[in-house]
PDB file of N, CA and C in Angstrom:
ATOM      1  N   UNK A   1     -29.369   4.893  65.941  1.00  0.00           N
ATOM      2  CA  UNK A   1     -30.011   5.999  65.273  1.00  0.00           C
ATOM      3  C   UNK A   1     -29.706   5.941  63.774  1.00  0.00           C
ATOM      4  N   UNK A   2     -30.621   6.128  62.760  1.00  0.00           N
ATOM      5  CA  UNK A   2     -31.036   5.865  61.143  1.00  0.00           C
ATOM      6  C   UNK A   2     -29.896   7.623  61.094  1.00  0.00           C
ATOM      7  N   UNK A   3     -29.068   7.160  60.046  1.00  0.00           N
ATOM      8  CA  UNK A   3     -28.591   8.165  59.612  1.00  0.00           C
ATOM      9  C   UNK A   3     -29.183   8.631  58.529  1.00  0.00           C
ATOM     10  N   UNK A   4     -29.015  10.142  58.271  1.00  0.00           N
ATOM     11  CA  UNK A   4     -30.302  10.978  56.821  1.00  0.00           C
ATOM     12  C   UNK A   4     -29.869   9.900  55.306  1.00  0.00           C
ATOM     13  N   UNK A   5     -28.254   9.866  55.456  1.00  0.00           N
ATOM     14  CA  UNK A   5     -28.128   8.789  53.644  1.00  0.00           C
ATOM     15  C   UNK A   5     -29.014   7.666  53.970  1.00  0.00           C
ATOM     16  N   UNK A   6     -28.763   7.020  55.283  1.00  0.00           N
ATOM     17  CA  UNK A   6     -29.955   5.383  54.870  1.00  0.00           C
ATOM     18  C   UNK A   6     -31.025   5.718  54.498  1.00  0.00           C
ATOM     19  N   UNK A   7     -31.694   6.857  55.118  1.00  0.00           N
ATOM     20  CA  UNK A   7     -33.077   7.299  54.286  1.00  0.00           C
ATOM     21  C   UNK A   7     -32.784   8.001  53.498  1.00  0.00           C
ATOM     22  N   UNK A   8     -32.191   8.870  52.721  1.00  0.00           N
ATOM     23  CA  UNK A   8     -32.051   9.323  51.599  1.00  0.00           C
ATOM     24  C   UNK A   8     -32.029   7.784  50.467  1.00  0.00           C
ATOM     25  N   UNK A   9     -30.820   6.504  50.988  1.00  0.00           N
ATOM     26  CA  UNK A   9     -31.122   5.775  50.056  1.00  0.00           C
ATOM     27  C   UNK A   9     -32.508   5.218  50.104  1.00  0.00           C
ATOM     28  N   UNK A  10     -33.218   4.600  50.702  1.00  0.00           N
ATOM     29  CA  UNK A  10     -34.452   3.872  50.906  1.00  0.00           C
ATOM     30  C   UNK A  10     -35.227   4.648  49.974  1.00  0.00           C
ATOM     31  N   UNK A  11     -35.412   6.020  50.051  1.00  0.00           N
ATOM     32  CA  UNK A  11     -36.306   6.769  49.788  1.00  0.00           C
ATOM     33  C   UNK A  11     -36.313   6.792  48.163  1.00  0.00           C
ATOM     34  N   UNK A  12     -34.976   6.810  47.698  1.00  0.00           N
ATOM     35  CA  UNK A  12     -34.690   6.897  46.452  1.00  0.00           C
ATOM     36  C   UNK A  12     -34.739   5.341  45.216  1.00  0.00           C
ATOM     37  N   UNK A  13     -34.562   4.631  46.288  1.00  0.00           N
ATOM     38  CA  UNK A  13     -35.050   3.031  46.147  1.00  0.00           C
ATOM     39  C   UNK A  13     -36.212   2.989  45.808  1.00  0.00           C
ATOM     40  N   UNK A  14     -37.078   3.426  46.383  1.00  0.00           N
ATOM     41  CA  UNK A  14     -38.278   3.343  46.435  1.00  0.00           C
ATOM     42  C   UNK A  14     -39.271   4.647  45.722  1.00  0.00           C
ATOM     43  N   UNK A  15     -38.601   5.310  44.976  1.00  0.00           N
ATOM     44  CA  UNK A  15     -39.165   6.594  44.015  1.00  0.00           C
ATOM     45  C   UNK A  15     -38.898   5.610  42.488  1.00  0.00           C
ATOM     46  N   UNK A  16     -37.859   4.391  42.489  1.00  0.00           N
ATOM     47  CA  UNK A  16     -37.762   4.232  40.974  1.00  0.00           C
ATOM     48  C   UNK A  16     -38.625   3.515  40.114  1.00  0.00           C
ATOM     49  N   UNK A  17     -39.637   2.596  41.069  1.00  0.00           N
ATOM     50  CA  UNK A  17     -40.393   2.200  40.108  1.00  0.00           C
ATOM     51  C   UNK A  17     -41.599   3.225  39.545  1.00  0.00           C
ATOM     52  N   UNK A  18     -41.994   3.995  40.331  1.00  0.00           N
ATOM     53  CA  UNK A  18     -43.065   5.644  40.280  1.00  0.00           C
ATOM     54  C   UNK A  18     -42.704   6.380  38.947  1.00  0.00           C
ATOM     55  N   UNK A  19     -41.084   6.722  39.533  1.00  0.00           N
ATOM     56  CA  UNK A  19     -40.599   7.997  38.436  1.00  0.00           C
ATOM     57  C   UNK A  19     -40.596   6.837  36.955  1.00  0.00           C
ATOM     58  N   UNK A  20     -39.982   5.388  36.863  1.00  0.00           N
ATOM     59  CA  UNK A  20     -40.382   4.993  35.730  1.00  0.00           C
ATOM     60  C   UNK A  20     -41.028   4.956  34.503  1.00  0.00           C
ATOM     61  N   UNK A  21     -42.644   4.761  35.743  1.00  0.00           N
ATOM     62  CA  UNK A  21     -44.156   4.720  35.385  1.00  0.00           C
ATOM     63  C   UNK A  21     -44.717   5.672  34.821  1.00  0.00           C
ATOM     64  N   UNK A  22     -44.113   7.102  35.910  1.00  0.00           N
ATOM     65  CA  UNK A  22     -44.777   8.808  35.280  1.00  0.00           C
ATOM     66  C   UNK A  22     -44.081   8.330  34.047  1.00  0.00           C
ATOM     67  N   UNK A  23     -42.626   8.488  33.623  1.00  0.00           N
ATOM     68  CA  UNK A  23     -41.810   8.661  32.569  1.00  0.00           C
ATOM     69  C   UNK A  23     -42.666   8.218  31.515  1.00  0.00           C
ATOM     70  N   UNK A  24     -42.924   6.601  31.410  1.00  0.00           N
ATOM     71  CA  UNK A  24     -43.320   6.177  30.491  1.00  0.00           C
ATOM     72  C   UNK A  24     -44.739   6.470  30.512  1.00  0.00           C
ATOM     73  N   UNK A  25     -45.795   7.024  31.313  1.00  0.00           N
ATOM     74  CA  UNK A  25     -47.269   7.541  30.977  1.00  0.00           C
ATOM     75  C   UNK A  25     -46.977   9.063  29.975  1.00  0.00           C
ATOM     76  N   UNK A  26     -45.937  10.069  30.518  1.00  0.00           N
ATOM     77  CA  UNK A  26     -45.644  11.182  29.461  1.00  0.00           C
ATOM     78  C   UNK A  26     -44.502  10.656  28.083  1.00  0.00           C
ATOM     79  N   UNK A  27     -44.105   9.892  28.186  1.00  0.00           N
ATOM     80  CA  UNK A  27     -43.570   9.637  26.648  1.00  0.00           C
ATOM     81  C   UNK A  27     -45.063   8.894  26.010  1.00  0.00           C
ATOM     82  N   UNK A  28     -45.676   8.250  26.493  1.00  0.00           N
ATOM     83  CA  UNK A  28     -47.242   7.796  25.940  1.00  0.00           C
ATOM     84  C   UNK A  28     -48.119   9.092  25.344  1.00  0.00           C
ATOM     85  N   UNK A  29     -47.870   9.966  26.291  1.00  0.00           N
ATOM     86  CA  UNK A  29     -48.804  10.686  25.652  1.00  0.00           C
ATOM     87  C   UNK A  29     -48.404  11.680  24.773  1.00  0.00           C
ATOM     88  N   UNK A  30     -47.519  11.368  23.724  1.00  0.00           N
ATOM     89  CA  UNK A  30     -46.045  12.418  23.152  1.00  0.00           C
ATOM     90  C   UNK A  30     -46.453  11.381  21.978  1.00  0.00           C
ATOM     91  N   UNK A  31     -46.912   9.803  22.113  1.00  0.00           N
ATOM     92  CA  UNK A  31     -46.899   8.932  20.886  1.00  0.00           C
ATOM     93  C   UNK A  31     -45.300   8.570  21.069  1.00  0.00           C
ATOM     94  N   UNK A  32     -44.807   8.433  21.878  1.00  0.00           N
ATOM     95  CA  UNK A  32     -43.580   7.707  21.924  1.00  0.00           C
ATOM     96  C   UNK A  32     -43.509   6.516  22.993  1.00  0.00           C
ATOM     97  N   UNK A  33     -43.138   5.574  22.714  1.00  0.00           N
ATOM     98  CA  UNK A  33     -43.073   4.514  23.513  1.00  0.00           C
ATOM     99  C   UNK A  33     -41.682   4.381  24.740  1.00  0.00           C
ATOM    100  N   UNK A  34     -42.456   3.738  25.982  1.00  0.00           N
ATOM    101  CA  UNK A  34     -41.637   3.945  27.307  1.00  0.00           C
ATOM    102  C   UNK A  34     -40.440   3.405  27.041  1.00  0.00           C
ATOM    103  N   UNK A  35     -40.177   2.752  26.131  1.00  0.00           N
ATOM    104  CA  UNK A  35     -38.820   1.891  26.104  1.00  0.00           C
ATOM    105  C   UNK A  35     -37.678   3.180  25.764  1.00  0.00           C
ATOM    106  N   UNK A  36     -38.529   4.379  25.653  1.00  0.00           N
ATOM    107  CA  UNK A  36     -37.227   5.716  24.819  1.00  0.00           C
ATOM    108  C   UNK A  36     -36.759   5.940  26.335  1.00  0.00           C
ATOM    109  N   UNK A  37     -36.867   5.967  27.061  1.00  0.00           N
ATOM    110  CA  UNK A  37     -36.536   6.231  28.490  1.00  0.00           C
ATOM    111  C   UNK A  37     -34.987   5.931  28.666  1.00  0.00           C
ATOM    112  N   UNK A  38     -35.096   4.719  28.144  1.00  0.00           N
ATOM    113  CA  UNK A  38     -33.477   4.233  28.325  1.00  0.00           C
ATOM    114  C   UNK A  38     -32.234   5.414  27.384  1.00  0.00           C
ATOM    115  N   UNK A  39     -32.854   6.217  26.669  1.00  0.00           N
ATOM    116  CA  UNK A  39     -31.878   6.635  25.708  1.00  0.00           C
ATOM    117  C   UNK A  39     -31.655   7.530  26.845  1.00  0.00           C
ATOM    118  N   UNK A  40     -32.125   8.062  28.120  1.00  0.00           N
ATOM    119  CA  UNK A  40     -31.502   8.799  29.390  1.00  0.00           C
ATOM    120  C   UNK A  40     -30.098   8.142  30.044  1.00  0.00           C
ATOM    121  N   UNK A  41     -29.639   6.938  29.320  1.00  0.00           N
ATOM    122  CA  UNK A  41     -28.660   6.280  29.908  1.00  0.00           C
ATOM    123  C   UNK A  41     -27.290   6.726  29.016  1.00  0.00           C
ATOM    124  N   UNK A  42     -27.490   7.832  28.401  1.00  0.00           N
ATOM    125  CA  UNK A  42     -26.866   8.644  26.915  1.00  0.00           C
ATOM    126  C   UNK A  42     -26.540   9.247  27.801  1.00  0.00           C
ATOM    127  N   UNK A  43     -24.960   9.830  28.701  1.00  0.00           N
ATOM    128  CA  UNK A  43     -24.898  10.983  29.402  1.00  0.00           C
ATOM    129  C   UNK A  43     -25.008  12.513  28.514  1.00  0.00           C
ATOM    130  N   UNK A  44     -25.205  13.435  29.445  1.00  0.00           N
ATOM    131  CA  UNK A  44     -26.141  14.542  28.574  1.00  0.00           C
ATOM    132  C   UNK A  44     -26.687  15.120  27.465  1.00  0.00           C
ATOM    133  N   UNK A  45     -26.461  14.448  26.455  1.00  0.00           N
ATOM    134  CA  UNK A  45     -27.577  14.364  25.164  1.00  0.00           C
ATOM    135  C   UNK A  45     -28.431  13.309  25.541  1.00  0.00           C
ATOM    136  N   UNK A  46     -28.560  12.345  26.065  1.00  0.00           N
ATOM    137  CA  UNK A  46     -29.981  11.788  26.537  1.00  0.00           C
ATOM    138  C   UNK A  46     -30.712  12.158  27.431  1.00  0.00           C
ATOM    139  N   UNK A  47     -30.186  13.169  28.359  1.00  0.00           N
ATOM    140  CA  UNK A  47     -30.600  13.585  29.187  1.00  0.00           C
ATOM    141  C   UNK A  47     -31.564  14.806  28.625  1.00  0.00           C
ATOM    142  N   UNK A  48     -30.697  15.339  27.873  1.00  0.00           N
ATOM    143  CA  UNK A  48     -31.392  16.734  27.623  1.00  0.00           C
ATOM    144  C   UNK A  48     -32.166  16.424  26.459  1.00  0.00           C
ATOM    145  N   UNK A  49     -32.523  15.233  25.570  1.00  0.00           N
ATOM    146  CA  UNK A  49     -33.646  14.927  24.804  1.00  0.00           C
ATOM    147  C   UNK A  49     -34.824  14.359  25.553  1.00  0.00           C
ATOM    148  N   UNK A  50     -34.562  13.971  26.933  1.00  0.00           N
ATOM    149  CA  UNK A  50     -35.423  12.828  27.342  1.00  0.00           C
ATOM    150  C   UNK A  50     -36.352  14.266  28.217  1.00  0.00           C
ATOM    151  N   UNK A  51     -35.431  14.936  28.353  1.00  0.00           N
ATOM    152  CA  UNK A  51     -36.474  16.474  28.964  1.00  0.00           C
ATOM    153  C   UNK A  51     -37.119  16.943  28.412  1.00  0.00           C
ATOM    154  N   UNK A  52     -36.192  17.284  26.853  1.00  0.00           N
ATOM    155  CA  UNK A  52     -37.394  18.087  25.854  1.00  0.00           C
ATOM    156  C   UNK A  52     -38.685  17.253  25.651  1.00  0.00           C
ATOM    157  N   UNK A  53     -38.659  16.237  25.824  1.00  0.00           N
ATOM    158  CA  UNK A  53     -39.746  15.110  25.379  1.00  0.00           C
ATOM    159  C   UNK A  53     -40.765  15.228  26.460  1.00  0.00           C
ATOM    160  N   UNK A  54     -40.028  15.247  28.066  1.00  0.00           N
ATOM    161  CA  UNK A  54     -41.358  15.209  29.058  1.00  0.00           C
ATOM    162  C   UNK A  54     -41.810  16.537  28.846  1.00  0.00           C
ATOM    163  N   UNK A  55     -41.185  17.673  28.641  1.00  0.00           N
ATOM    164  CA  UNK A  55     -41.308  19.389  28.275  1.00  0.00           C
ATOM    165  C   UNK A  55     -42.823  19.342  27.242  1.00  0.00           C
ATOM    166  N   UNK A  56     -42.819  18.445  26.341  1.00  0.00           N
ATOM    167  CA  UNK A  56     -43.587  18.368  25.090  1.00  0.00           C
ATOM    168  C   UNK A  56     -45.033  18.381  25.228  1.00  0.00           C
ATOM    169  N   UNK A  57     -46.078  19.379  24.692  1.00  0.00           N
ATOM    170  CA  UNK A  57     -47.527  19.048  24.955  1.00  0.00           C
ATOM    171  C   UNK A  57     -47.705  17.989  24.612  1.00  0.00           C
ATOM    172  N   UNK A  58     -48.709  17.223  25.125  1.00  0.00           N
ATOM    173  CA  UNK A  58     -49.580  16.066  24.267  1.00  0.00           C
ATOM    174  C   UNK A  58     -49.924  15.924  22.868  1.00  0.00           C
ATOM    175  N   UNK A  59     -49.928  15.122  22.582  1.00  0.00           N
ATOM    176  CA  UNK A  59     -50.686  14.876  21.107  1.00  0.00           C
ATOM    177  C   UNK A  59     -51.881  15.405  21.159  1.00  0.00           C
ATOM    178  N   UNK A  60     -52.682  15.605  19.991  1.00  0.00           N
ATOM    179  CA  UNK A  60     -54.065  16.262  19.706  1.00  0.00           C
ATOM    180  C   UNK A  60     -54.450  15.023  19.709  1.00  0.00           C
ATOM    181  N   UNK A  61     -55.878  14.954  20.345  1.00  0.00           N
ATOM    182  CA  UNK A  61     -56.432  13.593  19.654  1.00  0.00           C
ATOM    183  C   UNK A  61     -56.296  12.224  20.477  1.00  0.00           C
ATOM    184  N   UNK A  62     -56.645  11.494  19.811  1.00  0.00           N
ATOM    185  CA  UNK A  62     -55.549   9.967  20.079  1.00  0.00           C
ATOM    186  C   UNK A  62     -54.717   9.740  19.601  1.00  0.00           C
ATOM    187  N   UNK A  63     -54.109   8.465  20.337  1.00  0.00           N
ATOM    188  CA  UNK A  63     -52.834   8.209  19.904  1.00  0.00           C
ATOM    189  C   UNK A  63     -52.780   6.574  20.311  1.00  0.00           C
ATOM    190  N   UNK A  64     -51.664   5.620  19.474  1.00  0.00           N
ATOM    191  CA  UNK A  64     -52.044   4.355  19.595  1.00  0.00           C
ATOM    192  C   UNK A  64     -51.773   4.482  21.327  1.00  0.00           C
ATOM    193  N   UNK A  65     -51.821   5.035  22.189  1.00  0.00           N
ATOM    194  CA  UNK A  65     -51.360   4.645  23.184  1.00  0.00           C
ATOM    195  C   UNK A  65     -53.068   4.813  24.228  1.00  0.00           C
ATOM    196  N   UNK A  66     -53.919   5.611  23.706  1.00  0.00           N
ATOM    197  CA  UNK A  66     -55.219   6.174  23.845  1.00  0.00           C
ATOM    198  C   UNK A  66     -55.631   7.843  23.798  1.00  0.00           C
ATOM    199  N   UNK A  67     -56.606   7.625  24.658  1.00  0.00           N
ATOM    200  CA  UNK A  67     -56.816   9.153  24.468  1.00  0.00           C
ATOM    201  C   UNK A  67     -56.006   9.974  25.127  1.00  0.00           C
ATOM    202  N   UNK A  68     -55.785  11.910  24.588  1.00  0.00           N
ATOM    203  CA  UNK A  68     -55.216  12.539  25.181  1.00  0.00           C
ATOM    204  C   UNK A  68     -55.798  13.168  26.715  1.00  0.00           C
ATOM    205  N   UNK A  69     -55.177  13.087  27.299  1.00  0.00           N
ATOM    206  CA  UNK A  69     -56.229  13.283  28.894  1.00  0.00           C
ATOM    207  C   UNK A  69     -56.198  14.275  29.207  1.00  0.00           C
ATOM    208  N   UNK A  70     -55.773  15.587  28.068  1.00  0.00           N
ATOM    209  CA  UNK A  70     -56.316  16.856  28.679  1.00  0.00           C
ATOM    210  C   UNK A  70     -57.373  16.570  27.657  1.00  0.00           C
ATOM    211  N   UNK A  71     -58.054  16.506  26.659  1.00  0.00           N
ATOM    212  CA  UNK A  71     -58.948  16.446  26.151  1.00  0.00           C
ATOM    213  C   UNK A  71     -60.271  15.639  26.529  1.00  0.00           C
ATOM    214  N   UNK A  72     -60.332  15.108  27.770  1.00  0.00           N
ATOM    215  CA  UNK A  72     -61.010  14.140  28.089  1.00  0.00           C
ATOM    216  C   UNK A  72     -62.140  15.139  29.108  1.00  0.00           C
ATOM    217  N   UNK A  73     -63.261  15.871  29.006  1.00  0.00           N
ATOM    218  CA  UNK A  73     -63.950  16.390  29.990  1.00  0.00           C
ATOM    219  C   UNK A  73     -64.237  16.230  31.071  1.00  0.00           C
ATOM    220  N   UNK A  74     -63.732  17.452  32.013  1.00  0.00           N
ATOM    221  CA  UNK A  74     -63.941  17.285  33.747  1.00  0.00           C
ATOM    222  C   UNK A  74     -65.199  16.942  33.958  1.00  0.00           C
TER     223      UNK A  74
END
């Protein structure tokens, strides 16, 4: 019988390439590049900048990264 940690780890194994991806699609759309992600490896001042940053509306407009996708019509 699978004990809950082996799936707790698997599960969490398998959330890191996702949570990465979101990370670096909302620092994109901030005009900041995914590589700032790593400054989360800062124990809690990177932590708590790397929040204010996903916290952050979008850019107006474009941005070198493209367009802003709330601005993009349903």
């Amino acid at each position: 019988m699978l004990n809950t940690k082996f799936i707790a780890d698997v599960f969490n194994i398998a959330m890191i390439v996702p949570s990465i991806a979101v990370t670096a699609r909302r620092l994109h759309d901030i005009n900041r590049s995914g590589w700032w992600q790593l400054i989360g490896l800062i124990p809690i001042i990177g932590w708590i900048i790397l929040i204010v940053w996903c916290a952050t509306d979008s850019d107006l407009g474009s941005n070198q990264y493209g367009e802003n996708p709330k601005a993009i019509p349903a």
